[in-house]
N, C-alpha and C. Protein backbone atom coordinates (compact mmCIF):
# COMPACT_ATOMS: atom_id res chain seq x y z
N UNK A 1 112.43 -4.74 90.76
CA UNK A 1 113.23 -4.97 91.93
C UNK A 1 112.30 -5.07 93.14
N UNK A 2 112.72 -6.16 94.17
CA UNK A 2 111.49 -6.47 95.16
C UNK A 2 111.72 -5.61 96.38
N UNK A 3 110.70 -4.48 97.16
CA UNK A 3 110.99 -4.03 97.82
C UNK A 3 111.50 -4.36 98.85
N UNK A 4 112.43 -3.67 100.00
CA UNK A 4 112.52 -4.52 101.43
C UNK A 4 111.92 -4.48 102.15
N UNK A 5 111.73 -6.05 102.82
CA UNK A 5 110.29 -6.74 103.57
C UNK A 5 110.37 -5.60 105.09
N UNK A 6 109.54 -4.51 105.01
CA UNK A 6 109.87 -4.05 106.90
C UNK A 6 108.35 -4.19 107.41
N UNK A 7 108.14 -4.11 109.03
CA UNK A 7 107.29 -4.42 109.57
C UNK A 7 105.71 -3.82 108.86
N UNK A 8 105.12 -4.51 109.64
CA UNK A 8 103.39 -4.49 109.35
C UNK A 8 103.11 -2.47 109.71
N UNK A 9 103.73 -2.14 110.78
CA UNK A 9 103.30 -1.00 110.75
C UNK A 9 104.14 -0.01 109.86
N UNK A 10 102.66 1.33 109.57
CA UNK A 10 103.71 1.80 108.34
C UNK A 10 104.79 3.26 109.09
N UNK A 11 105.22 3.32 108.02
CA UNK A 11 106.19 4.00 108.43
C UNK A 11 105.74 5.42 109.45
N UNK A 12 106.88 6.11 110.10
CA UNK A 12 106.11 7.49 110.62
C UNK A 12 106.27 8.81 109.50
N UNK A 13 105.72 9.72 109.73
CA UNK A 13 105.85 10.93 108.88
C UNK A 13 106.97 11.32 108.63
N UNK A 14 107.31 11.78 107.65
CA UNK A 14 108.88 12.04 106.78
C UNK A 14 109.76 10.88 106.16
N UNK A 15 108.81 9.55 106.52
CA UNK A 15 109.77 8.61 105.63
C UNK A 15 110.02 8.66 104.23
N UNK A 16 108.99 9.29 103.56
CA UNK A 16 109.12 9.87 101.85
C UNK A 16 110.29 10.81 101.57
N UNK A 17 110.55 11.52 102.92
CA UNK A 17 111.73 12.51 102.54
C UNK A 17 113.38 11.74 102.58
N UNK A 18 113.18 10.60 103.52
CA UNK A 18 114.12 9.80 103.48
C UNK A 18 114.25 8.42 102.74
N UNK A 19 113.24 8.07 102.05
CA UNK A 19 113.38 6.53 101.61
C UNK A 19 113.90 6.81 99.97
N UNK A 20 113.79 7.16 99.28
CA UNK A 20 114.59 7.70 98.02
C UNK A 20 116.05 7.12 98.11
N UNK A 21 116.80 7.98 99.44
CA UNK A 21 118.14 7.91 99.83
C UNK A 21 118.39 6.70 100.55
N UNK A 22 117.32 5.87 100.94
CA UNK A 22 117.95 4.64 101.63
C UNK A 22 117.64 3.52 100.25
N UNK A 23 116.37 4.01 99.59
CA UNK A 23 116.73 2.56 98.26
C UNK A 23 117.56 2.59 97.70
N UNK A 24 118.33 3.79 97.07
CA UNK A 24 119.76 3.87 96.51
C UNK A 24 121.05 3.30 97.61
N UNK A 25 120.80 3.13 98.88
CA UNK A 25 121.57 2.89 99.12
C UNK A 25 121.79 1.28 99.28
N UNK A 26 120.19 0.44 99.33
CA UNK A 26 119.97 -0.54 99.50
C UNK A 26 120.58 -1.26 98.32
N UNK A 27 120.19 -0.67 97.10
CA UNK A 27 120.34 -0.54 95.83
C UNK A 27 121.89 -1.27 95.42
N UNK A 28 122.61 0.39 95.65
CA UNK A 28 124.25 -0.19 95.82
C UNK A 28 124.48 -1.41 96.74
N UNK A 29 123.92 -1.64 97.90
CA UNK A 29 124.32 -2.33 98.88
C UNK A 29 123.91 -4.21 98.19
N UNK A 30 123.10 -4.21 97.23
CA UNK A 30 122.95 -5.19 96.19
C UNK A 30 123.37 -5.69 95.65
N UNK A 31 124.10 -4.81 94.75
CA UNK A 31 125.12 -4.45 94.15
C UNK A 31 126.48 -4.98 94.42
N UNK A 32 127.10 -4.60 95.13
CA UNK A 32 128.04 -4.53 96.19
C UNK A 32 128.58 -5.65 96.60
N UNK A 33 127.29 -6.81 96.97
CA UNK A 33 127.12 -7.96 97.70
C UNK A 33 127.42 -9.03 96.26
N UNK A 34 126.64 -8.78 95.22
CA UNK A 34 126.96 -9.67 93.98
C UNK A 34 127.81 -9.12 93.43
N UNK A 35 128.94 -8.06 93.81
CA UNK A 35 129.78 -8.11 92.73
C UNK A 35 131.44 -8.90 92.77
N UNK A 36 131.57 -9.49 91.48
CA UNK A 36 132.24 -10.91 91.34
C UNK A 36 133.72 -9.98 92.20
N UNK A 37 134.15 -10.71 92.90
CA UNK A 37 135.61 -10.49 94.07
C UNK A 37 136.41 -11.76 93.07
N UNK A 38 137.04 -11.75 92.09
CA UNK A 38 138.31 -12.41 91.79
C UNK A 38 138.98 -11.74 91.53
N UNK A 39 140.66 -12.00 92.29
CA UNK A 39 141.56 -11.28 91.99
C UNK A 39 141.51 -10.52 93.15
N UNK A 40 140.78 -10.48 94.14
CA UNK A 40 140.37 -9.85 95.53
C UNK A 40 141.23 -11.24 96.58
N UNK A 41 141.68 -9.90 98.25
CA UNK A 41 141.87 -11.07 99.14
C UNK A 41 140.22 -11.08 99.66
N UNK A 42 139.97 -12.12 100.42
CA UNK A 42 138.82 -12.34 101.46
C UNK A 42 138.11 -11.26 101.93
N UNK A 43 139.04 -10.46 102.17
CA UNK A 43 138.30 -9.27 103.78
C UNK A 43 138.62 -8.05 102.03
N UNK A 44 138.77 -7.75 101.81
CA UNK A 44 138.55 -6.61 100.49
C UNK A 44 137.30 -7.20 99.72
N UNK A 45 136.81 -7.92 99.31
CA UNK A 45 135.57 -7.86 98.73
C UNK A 45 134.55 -7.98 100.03
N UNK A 46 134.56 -7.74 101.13
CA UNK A 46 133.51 -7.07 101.95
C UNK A 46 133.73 -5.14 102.21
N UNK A 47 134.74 -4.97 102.04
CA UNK A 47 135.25 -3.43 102.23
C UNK A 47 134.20 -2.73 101.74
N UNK A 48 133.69 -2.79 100.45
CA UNK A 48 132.60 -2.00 100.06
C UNK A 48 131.09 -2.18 100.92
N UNK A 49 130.87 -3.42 101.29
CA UNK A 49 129.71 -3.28 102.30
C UNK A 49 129.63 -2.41 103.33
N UNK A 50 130.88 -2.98 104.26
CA UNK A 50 130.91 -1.98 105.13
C UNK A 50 131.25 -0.77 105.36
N UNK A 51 131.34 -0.13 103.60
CA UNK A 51 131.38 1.40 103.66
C UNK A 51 130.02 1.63 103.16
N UNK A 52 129.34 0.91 102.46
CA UNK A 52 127.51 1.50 102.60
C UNK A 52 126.91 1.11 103.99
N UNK A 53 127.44 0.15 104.67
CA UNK A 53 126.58 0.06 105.94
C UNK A 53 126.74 1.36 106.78
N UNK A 54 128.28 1.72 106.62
CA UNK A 54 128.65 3.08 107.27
C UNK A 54 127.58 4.35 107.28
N UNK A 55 127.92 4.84 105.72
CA UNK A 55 127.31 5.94 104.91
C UNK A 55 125.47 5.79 105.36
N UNK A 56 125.13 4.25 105.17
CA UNK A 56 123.38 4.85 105.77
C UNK A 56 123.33 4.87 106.91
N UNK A 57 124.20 4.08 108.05
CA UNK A 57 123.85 4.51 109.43
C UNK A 57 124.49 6.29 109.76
N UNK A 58 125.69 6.88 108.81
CA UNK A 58 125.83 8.17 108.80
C UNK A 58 124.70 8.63 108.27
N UNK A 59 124.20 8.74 107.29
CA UNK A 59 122.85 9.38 106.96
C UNK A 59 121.92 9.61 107.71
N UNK A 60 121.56 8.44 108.15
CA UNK A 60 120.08 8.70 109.36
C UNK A 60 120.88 9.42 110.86
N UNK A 61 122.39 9.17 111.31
CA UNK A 61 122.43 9.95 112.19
C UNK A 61 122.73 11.26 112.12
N UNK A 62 123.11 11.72 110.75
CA UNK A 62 123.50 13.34 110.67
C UNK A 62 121.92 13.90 110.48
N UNK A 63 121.32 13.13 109.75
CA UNK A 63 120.04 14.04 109.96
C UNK A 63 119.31 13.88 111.14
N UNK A 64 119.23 13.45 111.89
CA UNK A 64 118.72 13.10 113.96
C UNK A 64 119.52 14.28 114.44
N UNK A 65 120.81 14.00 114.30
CA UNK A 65 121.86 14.56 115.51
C UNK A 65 122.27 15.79 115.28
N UNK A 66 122.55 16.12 113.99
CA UNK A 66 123.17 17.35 113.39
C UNK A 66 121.93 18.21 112.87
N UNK A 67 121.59 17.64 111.44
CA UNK A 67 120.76 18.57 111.30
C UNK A 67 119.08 18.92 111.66
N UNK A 68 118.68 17.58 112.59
CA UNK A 68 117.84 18.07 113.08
C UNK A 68 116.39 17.54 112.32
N UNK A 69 116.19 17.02 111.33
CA UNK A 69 115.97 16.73 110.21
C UNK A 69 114.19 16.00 110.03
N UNK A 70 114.77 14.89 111.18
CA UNK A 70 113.66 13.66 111.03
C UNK A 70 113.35 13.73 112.90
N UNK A 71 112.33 13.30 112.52
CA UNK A 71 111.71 13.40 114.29
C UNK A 71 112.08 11.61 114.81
N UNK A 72 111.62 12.15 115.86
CA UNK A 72 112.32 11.20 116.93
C UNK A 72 111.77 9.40 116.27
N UNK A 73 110.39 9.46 115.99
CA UNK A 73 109.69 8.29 116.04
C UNK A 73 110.18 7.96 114.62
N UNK A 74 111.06 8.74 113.65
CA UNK A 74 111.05 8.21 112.13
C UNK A 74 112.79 7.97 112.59
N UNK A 75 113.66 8.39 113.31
CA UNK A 75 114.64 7.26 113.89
C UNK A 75 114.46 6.23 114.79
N UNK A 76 113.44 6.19 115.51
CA UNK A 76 113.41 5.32 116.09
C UNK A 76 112.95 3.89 115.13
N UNK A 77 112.52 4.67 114.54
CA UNK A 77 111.74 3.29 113.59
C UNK A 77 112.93 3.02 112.62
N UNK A 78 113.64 4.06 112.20
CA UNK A 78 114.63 3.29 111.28
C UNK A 78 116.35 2.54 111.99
N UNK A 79 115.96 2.44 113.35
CA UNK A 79 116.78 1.79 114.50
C UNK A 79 116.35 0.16 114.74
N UNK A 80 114.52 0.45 114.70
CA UNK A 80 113.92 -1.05 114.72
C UNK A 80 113.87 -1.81 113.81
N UNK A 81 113.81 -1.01 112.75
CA UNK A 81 113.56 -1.76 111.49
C UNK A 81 115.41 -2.40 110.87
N UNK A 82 116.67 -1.80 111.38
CA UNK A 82 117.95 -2.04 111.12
C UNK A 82 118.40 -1.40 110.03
N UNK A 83 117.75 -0.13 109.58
CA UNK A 83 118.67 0.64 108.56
C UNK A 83 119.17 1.23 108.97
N UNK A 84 119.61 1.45 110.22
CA UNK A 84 120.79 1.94 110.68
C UNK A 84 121.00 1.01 111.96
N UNK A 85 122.98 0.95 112.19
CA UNK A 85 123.49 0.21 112.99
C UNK A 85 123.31 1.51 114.06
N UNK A 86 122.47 0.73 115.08
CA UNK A 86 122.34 1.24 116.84
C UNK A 86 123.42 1.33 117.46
N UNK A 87 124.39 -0.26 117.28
CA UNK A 87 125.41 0.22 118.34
C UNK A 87 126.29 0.99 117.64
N UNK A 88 126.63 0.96 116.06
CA UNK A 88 127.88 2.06 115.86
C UNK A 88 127.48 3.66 115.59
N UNK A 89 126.11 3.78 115.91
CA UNK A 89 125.38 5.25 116.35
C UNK A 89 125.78 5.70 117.88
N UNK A 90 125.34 4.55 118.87
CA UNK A 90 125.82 4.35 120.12
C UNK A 90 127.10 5.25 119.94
N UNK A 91 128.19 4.19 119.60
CA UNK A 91 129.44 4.63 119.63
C UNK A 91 129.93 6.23 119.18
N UNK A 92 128.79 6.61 118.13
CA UNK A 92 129.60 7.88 117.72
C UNK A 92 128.93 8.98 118.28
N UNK A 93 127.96 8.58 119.71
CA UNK A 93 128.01 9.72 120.78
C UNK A 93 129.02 9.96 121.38
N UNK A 94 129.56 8.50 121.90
CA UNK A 94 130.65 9.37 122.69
C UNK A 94 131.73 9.79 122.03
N UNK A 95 132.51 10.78 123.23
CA UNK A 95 133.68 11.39 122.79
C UNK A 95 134.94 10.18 122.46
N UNK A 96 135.54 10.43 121.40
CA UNK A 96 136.45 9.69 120.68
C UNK A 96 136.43 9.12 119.89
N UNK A 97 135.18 8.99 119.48
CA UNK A 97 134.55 7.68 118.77
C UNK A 97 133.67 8.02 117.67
N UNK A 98 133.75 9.50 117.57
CA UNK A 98 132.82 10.23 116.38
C UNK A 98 132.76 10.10 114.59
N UNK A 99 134.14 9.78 114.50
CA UNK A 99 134.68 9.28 113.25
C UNK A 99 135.01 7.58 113.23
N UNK A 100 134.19 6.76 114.24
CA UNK A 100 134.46 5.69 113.93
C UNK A 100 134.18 4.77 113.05
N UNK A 101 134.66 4.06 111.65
CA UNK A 101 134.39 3.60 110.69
C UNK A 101 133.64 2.21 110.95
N UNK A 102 133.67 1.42 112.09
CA UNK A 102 133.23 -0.15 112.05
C UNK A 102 133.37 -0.23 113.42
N UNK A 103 132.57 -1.69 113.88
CA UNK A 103 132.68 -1.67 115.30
C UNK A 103 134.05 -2.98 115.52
N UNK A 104 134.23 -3.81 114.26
CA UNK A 104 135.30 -4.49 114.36
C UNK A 104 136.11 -3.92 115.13
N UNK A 105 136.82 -2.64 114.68
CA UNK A 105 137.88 -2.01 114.81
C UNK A 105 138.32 -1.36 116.14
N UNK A 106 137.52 -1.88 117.05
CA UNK A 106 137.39 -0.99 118.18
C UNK A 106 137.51 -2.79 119.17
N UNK A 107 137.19 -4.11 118.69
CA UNK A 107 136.69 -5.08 119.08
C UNK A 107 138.53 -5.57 119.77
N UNK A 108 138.96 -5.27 120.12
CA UNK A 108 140.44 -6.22 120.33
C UNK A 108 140.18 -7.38 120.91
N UNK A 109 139.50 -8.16 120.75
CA UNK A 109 139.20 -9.89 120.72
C UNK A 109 139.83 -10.14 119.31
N UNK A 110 139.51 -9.46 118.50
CA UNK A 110 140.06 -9.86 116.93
C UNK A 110 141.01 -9.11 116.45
N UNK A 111 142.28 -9.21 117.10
CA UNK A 111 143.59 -8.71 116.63
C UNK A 111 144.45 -9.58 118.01
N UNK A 112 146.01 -10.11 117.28
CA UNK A 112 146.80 -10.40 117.75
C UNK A 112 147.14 -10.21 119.25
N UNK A 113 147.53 -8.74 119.19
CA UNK A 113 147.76 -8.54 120.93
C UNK A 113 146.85 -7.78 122.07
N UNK A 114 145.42 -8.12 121.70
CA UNK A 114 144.47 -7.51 122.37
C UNK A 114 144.55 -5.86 121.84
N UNK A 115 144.62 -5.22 121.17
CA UNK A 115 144.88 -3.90 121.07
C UNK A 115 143.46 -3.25 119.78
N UNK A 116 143.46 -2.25 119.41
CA UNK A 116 142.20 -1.51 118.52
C UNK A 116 143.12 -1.92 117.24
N UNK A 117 142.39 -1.92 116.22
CA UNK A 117 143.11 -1.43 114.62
C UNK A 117 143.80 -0.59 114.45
N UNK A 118 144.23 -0.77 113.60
CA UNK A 118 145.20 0.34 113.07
C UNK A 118 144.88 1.39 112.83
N UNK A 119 143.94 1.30 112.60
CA UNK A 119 143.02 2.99 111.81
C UNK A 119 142.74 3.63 113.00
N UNK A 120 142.61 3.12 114.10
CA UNK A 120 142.53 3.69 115.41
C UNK A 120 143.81 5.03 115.84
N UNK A 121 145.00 4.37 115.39
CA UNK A 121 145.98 5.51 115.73
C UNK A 121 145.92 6.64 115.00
N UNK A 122 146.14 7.82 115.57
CA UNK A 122 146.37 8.96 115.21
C UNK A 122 147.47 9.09 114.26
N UNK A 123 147.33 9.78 113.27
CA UNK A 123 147.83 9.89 112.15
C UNK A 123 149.69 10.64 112.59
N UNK A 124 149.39 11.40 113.63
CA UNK A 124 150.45 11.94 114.11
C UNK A 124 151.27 11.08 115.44
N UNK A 125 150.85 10.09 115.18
CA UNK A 125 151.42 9.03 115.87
C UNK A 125 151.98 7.93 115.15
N UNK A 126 151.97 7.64 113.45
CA UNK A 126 152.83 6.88 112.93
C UNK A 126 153.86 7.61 112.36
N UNK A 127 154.49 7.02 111.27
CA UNK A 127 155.72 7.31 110.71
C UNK A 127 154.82 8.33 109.23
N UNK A 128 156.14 9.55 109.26
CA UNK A 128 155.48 10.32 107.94
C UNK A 128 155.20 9.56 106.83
N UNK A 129 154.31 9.40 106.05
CA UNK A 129 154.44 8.64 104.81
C UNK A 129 153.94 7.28 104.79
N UNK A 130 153.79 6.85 105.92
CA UNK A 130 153.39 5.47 105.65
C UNK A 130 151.75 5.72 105.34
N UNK A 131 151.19 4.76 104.78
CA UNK A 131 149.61 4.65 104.51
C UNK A 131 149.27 3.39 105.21
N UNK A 132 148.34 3.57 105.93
CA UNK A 132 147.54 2.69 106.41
C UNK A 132 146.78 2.16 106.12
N UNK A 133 146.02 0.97 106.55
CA UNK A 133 144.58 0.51 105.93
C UNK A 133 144.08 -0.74 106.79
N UNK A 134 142.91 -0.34 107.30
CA UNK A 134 142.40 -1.10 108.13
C UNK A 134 142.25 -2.55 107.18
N UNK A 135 142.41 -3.64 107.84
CA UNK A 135 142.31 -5.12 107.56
C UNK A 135 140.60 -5.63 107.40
N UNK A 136 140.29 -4.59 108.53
CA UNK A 136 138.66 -5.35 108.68
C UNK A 136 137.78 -4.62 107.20
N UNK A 137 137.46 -3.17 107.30
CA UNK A 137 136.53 -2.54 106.58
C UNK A 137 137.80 -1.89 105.49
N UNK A 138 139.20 -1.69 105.58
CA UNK A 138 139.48 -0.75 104.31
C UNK A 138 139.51 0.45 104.69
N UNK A 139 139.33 0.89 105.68
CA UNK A 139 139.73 2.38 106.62
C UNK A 139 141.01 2.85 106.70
N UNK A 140 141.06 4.01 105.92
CA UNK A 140 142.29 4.84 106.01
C UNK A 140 142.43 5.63 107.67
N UNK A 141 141.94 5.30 108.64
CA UNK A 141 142.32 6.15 109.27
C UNK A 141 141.18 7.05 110.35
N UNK A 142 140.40 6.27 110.51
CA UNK A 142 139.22 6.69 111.78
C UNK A 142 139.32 7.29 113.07
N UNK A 143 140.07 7.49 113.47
CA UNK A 143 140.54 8.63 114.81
C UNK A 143 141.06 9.98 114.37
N UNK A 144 141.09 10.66 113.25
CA UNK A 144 141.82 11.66 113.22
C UNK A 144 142.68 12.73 112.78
């Protein structure tokens, strides 16, 4: 399997403690991309991408933000290099936005009446019982 092409300079210290967990994820994310969608609508055979794109930009930010993990220059580098999404890291500083699944979903250019996704509403704001599911990524439910 051919490694992924990243810049000329090498990595900073602790990338051995993290690259294990990003080839598996690259791995699936391979995976994922060739696997045959018949019998799928359109936007469901991307659903699985954008829950590994999720899960590694969660990875590299719980270990930065939470646990403290990886030093500054081994996120910064995995920000330049694009194994993790910047702006939906961005987003899950601020308040409201901590559990946000995709940046689609937040985009109201791409929905009907200018408004967020569905997964946006609070769970205690629809009807008991109904199930939701975001259109873009397959999100049960990202606010809450």
């Amino acid at each position: 399997m051919p490694k992924v092409k990243r810049s000329r300079k090498p990595p900073p210290e602790g990338w051995e403690l993290i690259e294990p967990t990003i080839d598996e994820l690259d791995a699936k994310m391979r995976e994922a991309e060739t696997d045959p969608h018949e019998g799928k609508r359109k936007v469901e055979a991307l659903w699985p991408i954008f829950r590994l794109h999720h899960q590694k930009s969660r990875y590299i930010y719980d270990l930065f933000y939470r646990r403290k993990a990886i030093s500054r220059q081994l996120y910064e580098y995995c920000l330049k290099e694009n194994i993790a999404d910047k702006n939906l890291i961005a987003k899950w500083k601020k308040q409201g936005y901590e559990n946000l699944c995709c940046l689609r979903c937040i985009q109201t250019r791409d929905t009907n009446f200018g408004a967020n996704c569905i997964c946006r509403v609070p769970k205690s704001k629809l009807e008991a019982g109904k199930i939701v599911e975001c259109i873009h990524c397959g999100c049960r439910g990202c606010s809450g």
